[in-house]
C-alpha atoms as a PDB file:
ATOM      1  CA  UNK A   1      24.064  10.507   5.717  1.00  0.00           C
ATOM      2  CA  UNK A   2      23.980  13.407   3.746  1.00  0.00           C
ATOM      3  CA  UNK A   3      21.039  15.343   3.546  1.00  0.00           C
ATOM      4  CA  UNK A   4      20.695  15.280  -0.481  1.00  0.00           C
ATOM      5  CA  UNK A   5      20.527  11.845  -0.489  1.00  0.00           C
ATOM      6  CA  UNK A   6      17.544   9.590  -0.570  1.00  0.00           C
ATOM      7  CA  UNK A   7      16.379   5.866  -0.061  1.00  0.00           C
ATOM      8  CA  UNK A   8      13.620   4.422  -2.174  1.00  0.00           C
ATOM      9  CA  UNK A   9      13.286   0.815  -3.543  1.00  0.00           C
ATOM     10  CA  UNK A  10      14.515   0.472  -6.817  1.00  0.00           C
ATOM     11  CA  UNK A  11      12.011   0.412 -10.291  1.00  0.00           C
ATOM     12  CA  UNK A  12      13.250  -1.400 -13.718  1.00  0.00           C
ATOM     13  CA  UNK A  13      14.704   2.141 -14.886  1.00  0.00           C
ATOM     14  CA  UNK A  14      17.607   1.864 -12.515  1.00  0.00           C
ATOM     15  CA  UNK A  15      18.524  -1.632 -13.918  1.00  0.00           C
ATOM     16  CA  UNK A  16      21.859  -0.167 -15.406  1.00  0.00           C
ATOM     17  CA  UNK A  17      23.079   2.084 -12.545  1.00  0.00           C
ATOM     18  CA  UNK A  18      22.524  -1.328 -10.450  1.00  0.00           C
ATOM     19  CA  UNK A  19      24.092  -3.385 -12.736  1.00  0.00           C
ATOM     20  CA  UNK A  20      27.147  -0.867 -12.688  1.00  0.00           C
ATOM     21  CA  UNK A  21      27.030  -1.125  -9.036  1.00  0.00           C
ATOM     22  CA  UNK A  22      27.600  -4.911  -8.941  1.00  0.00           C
ATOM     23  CA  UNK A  23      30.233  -4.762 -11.544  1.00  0.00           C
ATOM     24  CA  UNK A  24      32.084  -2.655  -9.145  1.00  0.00           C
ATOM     25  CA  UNK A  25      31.405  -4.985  -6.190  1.00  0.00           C
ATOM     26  CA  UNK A  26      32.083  -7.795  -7.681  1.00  0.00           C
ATOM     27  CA  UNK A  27      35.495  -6.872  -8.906  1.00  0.00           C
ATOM     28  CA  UNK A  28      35.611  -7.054  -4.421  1.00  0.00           C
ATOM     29  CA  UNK A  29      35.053 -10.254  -4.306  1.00  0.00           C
ATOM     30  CA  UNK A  30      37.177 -13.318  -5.103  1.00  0.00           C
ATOM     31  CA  UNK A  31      34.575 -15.781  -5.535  1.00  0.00           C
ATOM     32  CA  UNK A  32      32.654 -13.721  -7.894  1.00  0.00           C
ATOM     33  CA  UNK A  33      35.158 -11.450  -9.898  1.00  0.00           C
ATOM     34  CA  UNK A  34      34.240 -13.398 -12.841  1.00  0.00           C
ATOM     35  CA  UNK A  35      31.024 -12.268 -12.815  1.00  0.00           C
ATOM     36  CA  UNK A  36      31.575  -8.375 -12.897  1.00  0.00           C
ATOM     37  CA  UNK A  37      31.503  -8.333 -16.437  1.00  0.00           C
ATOM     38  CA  UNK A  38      28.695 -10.567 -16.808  1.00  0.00           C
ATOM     39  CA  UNK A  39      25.656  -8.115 -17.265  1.00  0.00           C
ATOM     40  CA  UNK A  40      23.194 -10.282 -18.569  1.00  0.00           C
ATOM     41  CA  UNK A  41      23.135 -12.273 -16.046  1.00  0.00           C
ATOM     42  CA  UNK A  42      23.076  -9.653 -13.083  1.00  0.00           C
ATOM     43  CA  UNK A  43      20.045  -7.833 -15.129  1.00  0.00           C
ATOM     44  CA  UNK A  44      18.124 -11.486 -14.963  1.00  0.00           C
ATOM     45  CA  UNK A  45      19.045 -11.608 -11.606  1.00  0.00           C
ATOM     46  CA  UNK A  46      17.679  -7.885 -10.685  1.00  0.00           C
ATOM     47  CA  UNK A  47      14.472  -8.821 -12.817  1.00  0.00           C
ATOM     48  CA  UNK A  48      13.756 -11.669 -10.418  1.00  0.00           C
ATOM     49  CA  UNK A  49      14.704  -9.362  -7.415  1.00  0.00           C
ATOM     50  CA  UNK A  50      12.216  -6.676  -8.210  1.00  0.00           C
ATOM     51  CA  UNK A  51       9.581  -9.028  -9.386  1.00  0.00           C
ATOM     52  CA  UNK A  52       9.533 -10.705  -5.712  1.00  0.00           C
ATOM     53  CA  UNK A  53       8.804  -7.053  -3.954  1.00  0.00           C
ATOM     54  CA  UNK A  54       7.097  -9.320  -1.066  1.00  0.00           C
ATOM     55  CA  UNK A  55       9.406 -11.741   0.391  1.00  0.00           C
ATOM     56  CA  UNK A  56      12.809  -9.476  -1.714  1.00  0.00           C
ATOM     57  CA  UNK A  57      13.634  -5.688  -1.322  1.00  0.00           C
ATOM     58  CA  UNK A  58      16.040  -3.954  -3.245  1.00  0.00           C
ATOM     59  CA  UNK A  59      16.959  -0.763  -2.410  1.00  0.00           C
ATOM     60  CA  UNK A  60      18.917   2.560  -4.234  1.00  0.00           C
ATOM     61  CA  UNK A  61      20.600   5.606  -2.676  1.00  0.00           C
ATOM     62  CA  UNK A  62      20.871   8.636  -5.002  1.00  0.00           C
ATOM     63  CA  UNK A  63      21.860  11.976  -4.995  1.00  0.00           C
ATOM     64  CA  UNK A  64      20.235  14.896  -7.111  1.00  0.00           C
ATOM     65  CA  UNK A  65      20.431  14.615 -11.002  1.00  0.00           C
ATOM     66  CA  UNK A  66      19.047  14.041 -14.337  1.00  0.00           C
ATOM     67  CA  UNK A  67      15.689  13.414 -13.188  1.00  0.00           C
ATOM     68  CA  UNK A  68      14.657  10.694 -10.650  1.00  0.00           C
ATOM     69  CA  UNK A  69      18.589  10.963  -9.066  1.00  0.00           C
ATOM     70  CA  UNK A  70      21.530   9.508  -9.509  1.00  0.00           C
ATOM     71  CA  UNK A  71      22.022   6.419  -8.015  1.00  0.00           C
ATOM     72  CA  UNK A  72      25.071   6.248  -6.039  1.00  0.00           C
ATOM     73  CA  UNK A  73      24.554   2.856  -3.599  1.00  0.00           C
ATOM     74  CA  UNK A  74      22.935  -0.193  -3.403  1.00  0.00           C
ATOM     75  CA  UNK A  75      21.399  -3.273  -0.984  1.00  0.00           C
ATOM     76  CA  UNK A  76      19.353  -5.734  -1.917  1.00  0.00           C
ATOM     77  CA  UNK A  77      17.718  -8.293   0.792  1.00  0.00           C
ATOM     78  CA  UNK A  78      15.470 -11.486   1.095  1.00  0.00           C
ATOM     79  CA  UNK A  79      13.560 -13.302   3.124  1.00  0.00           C
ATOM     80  CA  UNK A  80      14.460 -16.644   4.671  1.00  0.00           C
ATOM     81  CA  UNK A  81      13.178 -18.975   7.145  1.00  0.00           C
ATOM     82  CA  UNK A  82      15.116 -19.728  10.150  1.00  0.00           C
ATOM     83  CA  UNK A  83      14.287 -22.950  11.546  1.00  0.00           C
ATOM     84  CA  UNK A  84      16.850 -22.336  14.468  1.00  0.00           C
ATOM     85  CA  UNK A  85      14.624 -19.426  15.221  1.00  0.00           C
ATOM     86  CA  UNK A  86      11.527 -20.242  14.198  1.00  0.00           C
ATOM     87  CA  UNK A  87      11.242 -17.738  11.711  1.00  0.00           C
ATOM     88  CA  UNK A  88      11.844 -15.288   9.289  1.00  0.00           C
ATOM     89  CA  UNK A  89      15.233 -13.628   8.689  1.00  0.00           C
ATOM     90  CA  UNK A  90      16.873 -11.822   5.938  1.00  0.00           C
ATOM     91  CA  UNK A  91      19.534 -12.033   3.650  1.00  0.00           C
ATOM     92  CA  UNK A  92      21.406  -9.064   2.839  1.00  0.00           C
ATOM     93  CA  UNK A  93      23.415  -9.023  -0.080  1.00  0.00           C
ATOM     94  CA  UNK A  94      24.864  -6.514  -2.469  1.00  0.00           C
ATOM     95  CA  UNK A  95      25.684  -3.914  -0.275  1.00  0.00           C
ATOM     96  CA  UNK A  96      27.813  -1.168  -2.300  1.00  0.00           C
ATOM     97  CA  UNK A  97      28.508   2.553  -2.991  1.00  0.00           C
ATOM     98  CA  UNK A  98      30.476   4.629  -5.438  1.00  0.00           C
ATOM     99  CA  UNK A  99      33.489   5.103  -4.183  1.00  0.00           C
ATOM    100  CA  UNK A 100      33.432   8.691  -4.127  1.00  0.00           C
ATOM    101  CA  UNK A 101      30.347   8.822  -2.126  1.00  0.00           C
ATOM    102  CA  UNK A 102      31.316   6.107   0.379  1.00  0.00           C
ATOM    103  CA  UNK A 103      32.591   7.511   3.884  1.00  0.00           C
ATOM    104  CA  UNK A 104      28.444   9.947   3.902  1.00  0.00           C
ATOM    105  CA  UNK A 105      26.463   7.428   5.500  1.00  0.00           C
ATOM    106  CA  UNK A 106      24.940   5.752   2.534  1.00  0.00           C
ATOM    107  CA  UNK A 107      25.941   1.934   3.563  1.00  0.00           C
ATOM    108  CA  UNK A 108      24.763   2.484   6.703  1.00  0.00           C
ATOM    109  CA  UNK A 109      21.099   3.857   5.938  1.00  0.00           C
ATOM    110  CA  UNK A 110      20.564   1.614   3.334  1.00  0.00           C
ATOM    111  CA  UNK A 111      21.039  -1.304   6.187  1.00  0.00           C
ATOM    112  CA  UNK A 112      18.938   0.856   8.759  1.00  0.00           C
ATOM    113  CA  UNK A 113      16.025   0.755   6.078  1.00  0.00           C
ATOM    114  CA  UNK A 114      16.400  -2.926   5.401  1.00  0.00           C
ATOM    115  CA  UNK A 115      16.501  -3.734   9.453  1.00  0.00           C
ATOM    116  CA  UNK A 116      13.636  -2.010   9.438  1.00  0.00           C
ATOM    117  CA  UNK A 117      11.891  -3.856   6.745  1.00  0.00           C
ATOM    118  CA  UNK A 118      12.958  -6.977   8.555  1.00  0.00           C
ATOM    119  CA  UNK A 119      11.558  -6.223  11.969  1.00  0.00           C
ATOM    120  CA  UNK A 120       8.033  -4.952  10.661  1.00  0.00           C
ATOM    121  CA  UNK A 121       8.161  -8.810   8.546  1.00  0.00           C
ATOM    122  CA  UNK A 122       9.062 -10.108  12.284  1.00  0.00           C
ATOM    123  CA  UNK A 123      13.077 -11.414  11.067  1.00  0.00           C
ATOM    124  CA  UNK A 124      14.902 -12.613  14.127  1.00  0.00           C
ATOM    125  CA  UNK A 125      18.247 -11.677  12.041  1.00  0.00           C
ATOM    126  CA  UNK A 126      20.570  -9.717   9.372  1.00  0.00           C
ATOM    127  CA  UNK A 127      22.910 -12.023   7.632  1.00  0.00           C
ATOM    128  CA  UNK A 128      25.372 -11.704   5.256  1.00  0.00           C
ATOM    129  CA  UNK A 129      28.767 -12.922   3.574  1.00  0.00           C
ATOM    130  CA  UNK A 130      31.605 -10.207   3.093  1.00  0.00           C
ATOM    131  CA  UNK A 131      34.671 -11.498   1.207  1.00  0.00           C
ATOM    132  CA  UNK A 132      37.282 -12.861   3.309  1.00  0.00           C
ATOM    133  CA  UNK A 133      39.991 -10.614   2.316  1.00  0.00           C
ATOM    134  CA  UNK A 134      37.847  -7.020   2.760  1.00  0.00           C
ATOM    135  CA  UNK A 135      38.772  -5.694   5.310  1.00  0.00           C
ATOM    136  CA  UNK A 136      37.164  -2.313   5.063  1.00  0.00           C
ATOM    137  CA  UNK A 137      33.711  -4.242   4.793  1.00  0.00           C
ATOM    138  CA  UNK A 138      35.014  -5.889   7.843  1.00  0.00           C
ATOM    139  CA  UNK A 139      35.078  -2.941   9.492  1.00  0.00           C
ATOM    140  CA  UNK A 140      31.823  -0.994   8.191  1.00  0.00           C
ATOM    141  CA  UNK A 141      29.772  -4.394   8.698  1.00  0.00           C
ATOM    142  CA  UNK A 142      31.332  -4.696  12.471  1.00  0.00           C
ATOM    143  CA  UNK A 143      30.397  -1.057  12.838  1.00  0.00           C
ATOM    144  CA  UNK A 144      26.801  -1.293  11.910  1.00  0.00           C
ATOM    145  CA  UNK A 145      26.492  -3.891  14.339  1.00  0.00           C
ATOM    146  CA  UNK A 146      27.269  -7.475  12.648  1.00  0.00           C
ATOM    147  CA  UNK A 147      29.359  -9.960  14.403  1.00  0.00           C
ATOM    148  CA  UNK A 148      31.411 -12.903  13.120  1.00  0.00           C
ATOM    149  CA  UNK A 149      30.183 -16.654  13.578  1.00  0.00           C
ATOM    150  CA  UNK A 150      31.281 -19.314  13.666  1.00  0.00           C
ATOM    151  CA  UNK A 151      29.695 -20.804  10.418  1.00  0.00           C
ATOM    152  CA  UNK A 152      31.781 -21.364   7.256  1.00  0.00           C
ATOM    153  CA  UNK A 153      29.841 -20.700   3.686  1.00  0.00           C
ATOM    154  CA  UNK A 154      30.495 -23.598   1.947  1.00  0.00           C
ATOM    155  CA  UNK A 155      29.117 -23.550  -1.863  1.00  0.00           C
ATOM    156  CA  UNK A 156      28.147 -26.198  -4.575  1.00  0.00           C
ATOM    157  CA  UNK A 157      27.659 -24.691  -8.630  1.00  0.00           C
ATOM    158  CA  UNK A 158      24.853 -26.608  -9.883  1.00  0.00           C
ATOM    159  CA  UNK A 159      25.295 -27.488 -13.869  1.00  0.00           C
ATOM    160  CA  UNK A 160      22.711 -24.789 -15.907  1.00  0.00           C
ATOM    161  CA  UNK A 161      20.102 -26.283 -18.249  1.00  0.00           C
ATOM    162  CA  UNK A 162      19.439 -29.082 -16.329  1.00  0.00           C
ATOM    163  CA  UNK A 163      15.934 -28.185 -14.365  1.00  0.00           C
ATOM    164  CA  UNK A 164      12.954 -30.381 -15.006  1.00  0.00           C
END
């Protein structure tokens, strides 16, 4: 990684760097292209994210700039229970950096810090979903260490407005 860049979890004033961050991932990603434009609903979902800093880490690369950095990457992870494994693993999820800053190291430190999060909270695993058709995340996830499985993500929209 390059030297000028640093790791730190993320605070409420990078909401709209992150939220810029998933609109460009999410433009990746079949299932959830129509969501890249849908801000208000990404910012709820960061709120909850950074709100959870226990059992839910969200993490920001940036480079030097207009005060605290510019961000430049993003990966955001949470805690589940395995009971395969009798414990706690994590869910990593919105892995992404600018484009012009991918190809330093970034990706790959910000899943270093969040394996490291994960074994001091005693997670037997890393999981994650890339889309199907990416194969450059394919390749970076295969080179940090992930292998395939032989699960299949299978997915159910609940209707909204219906909790009680």
């Amino acid at each position: 990684m390059t030297a000028a860049c640093t790791l730190r979890e993320a605070r409420t004033a990078d909401l709209d760097a992150l939220v810029e961050l998933l609109g460009l991932l999410f433009t990746l990603e079949a299932d959830f292209a129509a969501c890249a434009t849908d801000t208000g609903r990404q910012r709820d979902g960061l709120l909850q994210m950074l709100e959870g800093a226990k059992n839910r880490m969200v993490l920001v690369a940036t480079i030097p700039g207009d005060g605290a950095g510019v961000v430049v990457g993003m990966a955001t992870a949470q805690v589940v229970i395995s009971t395969a494994e009798g414990g706690p693993a994590l869910l990593v999820e919105d892995v992404v950096v600018r484009p012009e800053t991918r190809g330093l190291g970034i990706g790959r430190a910000l899943l270093a810090r969040i394996e490291a999060w994960g074994l001091r909270l005693g997670a037997t695993r890393l999981q994650l979903l890339a889309d199907r058709d990416n194969a450059p995340a394919h390749a970076f996830y295969r080179a940090c260490g992930f292998t395939p499985t032989n699960l299949v993500c299978l997915r159910r929209t609940l209707p909204q407005g219906s909790a009680g």
